[in-house]
N, C-alpha and C. Protein backbone atom coordinates (compact mmCIF):
# COMPACT_ATOMS: atom_id res chain seq x y z
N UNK A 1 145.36 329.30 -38.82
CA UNK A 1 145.46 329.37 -37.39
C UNK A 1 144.23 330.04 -36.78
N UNK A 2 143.66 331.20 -37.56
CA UNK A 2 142.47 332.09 -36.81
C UNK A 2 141.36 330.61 -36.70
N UNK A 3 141.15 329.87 -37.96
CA UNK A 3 140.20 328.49 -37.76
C UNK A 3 140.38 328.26 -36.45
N UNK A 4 141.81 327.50 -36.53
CA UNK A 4 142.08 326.37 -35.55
C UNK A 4 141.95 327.09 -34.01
N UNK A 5 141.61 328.56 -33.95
CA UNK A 5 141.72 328.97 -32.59
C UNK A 5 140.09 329.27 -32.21
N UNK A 6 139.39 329.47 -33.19
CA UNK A 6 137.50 329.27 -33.35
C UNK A 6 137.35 327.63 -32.99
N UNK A 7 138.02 326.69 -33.64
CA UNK A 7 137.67 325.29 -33.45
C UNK A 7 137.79 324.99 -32.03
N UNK A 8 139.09 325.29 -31.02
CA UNK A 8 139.61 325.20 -29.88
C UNK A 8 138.05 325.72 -28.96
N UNK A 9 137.73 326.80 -29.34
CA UNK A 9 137.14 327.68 -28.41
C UNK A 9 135.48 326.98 -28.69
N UNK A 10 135.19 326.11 -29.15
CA UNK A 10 134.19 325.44 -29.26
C UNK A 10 133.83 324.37 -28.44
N UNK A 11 132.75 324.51 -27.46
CA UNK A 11 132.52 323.99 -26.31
C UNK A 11 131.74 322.26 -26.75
N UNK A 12 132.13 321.72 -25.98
CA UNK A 12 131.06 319.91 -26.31
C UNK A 12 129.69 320.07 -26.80
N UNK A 13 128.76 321.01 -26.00
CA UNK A 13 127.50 321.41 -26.33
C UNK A 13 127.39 321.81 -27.50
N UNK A 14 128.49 323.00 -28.40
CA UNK A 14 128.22 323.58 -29.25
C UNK A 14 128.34 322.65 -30.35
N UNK A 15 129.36 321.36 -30.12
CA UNK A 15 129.71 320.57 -31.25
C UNK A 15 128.36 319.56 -31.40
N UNK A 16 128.56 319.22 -29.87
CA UNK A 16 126.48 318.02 -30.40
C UNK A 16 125.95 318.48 -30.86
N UNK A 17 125.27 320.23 -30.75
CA UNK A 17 124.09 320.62 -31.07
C UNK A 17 124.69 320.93 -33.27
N UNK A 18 125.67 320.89 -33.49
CA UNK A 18 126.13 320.70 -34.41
C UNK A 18 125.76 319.69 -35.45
N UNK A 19 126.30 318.40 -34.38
CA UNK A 19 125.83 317.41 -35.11
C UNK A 19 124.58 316.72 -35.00
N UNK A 20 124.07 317.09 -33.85
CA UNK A 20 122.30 316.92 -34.34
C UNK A 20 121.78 317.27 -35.30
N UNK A 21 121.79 318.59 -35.35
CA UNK A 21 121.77 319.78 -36.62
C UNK A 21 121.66 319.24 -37.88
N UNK A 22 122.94 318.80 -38.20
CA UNK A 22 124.09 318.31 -39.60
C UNK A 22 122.73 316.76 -39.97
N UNK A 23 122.33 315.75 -38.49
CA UNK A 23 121.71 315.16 -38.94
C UNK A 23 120.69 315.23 -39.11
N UNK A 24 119.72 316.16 -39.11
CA UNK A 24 118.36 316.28 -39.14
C UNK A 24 118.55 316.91 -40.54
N UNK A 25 119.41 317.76 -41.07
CA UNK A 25 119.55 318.17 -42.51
C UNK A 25 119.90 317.22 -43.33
N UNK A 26 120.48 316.49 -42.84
CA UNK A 26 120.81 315.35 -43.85
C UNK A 26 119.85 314.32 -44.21
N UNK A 27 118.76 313.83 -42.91
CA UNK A 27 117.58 313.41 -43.29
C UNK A 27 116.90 314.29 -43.90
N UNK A 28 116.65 315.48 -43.74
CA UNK A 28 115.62 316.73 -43.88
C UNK A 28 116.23 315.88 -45.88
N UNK A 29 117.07 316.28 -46.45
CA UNK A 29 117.48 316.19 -47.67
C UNK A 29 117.46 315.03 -48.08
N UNK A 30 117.81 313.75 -47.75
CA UNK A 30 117.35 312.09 -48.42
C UNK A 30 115.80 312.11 -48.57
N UNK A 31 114.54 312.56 -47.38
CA UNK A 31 113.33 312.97 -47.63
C UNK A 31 113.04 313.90 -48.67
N UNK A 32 113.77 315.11 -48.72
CA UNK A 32 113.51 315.85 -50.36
C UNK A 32 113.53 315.21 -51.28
N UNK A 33 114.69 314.50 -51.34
CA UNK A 33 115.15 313.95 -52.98
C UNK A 33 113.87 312.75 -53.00
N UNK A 34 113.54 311.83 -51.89
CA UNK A 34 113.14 311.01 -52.09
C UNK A 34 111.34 311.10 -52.79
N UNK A 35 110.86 312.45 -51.93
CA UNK A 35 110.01 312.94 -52.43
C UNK A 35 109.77 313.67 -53.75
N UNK A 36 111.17 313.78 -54.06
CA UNK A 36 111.86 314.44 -55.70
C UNK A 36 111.17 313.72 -56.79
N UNK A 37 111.86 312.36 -56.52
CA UNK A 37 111.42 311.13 -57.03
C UNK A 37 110.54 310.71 -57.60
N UNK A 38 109.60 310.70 -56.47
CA UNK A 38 108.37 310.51 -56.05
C UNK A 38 107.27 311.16 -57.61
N UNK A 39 107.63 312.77 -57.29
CA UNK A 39 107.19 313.74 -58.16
C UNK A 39 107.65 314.02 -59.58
N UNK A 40 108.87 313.13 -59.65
CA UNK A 40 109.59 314.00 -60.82
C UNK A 40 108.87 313.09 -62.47
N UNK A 41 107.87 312.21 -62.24
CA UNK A 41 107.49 311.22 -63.10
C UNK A 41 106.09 311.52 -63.78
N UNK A 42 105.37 312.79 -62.73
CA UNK A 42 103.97 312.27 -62.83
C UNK A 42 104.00 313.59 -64.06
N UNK A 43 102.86 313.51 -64.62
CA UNK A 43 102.61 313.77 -66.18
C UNK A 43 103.62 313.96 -67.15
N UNK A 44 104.99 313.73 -67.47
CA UNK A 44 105.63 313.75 -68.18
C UNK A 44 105.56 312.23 -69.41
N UNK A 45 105.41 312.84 -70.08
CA UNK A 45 105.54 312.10 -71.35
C UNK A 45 106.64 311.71 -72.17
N UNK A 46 107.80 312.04 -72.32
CA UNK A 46 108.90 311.85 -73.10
C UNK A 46 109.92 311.06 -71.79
N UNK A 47 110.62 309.83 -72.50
CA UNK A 47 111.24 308.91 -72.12
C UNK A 47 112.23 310.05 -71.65
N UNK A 48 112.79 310.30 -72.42
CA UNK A 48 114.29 311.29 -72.52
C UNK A 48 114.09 312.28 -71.39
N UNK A 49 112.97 313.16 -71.00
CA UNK A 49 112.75 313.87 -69.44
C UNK A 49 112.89 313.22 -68.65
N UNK A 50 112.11 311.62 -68.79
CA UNK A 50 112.08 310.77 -67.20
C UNK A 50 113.17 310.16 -67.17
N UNK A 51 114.05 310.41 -68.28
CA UNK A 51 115.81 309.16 -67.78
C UNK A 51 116.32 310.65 -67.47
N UNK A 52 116.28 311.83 -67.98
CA UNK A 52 116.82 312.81 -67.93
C UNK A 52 116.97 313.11 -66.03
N UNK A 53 115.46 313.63 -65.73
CA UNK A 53 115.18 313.69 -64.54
C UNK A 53 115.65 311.99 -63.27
N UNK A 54 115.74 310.86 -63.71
CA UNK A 54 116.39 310.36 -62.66
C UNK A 54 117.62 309.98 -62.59
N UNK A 55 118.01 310.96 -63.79
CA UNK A 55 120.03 310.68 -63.89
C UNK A 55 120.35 311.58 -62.84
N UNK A 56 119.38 312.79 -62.99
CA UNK A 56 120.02 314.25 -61.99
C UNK A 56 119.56 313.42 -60.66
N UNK A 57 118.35 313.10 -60.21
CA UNK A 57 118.02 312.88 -58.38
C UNK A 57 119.16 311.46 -58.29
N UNK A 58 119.70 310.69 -59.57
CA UNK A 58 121.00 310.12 -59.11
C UNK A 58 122.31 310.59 -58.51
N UNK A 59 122.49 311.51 -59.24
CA UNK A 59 123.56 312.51 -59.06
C UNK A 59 123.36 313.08 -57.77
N UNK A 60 122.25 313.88 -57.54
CA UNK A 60 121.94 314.55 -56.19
C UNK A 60 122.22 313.46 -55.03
N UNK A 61 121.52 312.74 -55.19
CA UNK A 61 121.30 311.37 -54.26
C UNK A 61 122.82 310.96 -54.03
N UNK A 62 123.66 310.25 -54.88
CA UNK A 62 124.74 310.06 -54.64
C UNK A 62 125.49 310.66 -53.74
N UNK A 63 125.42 312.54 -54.09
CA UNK A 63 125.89 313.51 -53.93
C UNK A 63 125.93 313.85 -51.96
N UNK A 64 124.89 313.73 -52.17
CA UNK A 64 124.50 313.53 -50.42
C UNK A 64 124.59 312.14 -49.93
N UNK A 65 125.20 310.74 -50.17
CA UNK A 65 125.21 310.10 -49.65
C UNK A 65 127.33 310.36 -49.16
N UNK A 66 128.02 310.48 -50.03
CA UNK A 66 129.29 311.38 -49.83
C UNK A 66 129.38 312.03 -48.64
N UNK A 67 128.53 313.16 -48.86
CA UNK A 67 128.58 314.43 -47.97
C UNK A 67 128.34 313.55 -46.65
N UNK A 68 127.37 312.70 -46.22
CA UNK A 68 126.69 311.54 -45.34
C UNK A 68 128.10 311.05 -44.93
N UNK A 69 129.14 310.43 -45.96
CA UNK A 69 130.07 309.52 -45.46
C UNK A 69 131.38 310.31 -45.00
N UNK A 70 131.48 311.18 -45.15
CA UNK A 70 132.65 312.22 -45.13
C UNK A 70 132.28 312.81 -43.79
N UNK A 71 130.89 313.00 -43.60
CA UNK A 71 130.44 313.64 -42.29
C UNK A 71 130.67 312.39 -41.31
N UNK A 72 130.14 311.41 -41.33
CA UNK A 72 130.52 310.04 -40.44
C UNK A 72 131.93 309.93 -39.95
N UNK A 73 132.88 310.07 -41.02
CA UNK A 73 134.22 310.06 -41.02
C UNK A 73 134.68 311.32 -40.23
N UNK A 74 134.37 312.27 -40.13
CA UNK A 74 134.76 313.43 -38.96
C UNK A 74 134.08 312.99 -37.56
N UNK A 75 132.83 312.90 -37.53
CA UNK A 75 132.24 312.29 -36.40
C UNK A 75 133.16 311.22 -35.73
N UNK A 76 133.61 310.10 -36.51
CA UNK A 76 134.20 309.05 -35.66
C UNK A 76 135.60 309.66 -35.11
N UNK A 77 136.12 311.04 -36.06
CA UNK A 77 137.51 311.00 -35.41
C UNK A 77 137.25 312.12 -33.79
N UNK A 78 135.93 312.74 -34.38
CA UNK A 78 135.38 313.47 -33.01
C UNK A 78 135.42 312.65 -31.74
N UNK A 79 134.78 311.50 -31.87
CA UNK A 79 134.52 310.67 -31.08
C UNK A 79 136.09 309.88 -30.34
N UNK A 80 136.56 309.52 -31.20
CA UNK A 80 137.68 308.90 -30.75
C UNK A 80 138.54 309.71 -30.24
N UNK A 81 139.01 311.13 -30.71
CA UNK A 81 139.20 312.06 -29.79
C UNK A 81 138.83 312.33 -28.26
N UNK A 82 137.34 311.91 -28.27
CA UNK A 82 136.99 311.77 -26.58
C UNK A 82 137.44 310.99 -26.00
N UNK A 83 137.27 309.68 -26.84
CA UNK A 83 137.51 308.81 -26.10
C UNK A 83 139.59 308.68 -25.31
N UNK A 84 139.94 309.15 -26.22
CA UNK A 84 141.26 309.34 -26.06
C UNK A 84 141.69 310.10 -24.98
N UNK A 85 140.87 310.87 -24.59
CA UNK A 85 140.83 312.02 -23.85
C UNK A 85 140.62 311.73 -22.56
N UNK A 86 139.39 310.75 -22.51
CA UNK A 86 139.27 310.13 -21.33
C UNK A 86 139.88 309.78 -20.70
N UNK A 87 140.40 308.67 -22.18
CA UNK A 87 141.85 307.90 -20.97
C UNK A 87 142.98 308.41 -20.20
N UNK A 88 143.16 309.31 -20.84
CA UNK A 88 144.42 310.21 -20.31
C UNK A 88 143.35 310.57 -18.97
């Protein structure tokens, strides 16, 4: 209940600037990994490091595409909430 009375008291502004936020970190992080990538190849010599190293930026990668879809999935019920709201 102490949540749900912090969530209440959270103004429209505070929630956009939220999810602006949420998305610029979430690009900020597909650009890491992607640059991960990028880096994780150059002078290594053994097969077994370079499958090693792009099993993990799989994992990571995956990992944040989740976090990406789970965040979408609150967003739309944010949204539809407004919209609901309106109508009334």
């Amino acid at each position: 209940s102490h949540i749900m009375s912090e969530y209440v008291s959270m103004t429209d502004t505070e929630r956009d600037q939220i999810d602006q936020d949420a998305q610029v970190f979430m690009r900020t992080c597909a650009d890491a990994i992607h640059q991960l990538r990028t880096e994780a190849h150059k002078g290594v010599q053994s097969a077994q490091v370079k499958e090693h190293r792009t099993a993990v930026l799989d994992f990571i990668e995956d990992y944040l595409k989740r976090v990406c879809k789970l965040y979408s999935e609150q967003r739309a019920i944010r949204v539809k909430r407004v919209i609901d709201k309106k109508r009334l």
